[in-house]
C-alpha atoms as a PDB file:
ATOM      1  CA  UNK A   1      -8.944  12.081  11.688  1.00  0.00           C
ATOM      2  CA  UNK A   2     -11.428   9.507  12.856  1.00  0.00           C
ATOM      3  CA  UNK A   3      -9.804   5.996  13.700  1.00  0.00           C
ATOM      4  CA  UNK A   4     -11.796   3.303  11.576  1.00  0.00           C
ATOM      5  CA  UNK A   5      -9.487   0.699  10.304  1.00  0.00           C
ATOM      6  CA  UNK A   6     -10.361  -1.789  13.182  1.00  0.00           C
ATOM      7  CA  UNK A   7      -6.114  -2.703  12.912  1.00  0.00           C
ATOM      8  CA  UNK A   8      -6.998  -3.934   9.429  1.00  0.00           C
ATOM      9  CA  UNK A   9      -3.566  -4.984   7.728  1.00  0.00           C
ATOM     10  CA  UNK A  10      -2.935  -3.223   4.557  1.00  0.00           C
ATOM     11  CA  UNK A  11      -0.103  -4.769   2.602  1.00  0.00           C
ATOM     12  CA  UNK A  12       1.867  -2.088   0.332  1.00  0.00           C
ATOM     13  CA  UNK A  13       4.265  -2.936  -2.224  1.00  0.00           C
ATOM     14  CA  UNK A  14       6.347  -0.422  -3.981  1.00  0.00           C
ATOM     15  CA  UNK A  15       9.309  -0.311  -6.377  1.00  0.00           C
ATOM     16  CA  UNK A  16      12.233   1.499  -4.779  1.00  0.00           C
ATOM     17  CA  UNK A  17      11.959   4.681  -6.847  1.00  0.00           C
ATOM     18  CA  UNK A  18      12.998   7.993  -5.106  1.00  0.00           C
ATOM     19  CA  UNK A  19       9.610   9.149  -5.809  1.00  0.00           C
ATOM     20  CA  UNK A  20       7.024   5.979  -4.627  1.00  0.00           C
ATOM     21  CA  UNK A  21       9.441   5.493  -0.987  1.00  0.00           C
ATOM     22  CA  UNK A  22       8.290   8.724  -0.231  1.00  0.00           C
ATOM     23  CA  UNK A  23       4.966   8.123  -1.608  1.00  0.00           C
ATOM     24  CA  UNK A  24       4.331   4.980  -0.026  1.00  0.00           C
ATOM     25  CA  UNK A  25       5.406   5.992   3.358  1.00  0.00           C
ATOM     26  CA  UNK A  26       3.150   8.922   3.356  1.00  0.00           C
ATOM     27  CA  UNK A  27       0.472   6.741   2.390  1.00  0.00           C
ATOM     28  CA  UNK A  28       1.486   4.076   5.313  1.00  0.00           C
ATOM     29  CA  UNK A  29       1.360   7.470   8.038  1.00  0.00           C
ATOM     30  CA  UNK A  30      -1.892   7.853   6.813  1.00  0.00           C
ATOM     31  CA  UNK A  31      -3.512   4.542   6.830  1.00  0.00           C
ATOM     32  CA  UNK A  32      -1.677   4.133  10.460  1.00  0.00           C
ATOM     33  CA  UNK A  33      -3.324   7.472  11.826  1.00  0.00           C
ATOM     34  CA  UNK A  34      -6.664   5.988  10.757  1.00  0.00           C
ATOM     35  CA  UNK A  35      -6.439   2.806  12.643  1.00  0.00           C
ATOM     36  CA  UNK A  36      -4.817   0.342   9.748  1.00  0.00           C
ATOM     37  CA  UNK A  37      -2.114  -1.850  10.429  1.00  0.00           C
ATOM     38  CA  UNK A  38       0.193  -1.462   7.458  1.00  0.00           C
ATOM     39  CA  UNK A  39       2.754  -3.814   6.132  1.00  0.00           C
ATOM     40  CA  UNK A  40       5.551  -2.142   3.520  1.00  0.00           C
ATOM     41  CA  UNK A  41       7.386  -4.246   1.093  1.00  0.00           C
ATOM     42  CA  UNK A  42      10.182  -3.218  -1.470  1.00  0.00           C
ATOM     43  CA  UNK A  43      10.010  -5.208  -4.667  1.00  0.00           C
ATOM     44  CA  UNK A  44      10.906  -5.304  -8.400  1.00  0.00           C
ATOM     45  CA  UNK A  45       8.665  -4.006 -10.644  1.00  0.00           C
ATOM     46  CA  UNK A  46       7.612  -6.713 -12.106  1.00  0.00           C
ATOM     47  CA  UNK A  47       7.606  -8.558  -8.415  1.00  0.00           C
ATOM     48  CA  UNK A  48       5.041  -5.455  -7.574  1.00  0.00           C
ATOM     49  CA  UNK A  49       2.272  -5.950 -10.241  1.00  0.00           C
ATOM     50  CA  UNK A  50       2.192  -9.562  -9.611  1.00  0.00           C
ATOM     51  CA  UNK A  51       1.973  -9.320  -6.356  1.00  0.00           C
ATOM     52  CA  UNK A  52      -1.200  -7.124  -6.489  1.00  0.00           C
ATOM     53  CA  UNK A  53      -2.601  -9.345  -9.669  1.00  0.00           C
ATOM     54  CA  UNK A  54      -2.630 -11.979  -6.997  1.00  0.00           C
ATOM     55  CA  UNK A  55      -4.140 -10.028  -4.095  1.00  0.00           C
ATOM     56  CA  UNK A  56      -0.577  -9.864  -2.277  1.00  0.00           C
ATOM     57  CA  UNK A  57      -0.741  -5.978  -2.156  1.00  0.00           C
ATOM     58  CA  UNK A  58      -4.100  -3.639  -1.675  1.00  0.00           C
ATOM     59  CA  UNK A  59      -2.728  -1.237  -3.728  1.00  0.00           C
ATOM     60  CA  UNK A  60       0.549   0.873  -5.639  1.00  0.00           C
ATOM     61  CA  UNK A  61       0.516   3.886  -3.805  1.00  0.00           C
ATOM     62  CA  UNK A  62       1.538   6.569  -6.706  1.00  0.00           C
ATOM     63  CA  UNK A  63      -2.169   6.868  -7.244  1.00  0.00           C
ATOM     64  CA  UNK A  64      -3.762   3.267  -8.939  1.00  0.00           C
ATOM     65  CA  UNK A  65      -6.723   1.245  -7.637  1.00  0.00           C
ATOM     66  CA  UNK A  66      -6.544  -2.691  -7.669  1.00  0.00           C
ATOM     67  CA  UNK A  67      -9.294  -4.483 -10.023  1.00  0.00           C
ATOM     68  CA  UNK A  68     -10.350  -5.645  -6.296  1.00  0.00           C
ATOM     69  CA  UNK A  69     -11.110  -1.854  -5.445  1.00  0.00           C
ATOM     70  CA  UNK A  70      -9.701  -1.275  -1.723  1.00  0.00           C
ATOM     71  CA  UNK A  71      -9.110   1.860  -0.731  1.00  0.00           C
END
């Protein structure tokens, strides 16, 4: 993999479902490997699609783009 991020901080939120931890930290491994710095946070649903209404996250890693398009 070709490093590119340029330590770019990408902030992740995700709910603390058995399914997006181990989503989101395979996500993070990857982003890391390609030169991203990248910031995990566990919140409440709710909490999570606020937080990426407002720009707080880049994106829910299960598979959904932000209206802002990162990624």
């Amino acid at each position: 993999m070709e490093k590119d991020g340029g330590g770019i901080l990408i902030k992740l939120g995700y709910v603390e479902w058995d399914s997006e931890i181990a989503s989101t930290h395979v996500v993070k491994h990857v982003l890391m490997k390609l030169g991203y710095d990248v910031e995990l946070k566990a919140v409440d649903a709710g909490v999570m699609w606020t937080g990426i209404g407002a720009g707080h996250f880049a994106l829910w890693p299960p598979g959904y783009r932000t209206p802002r398009g990162l990624l």
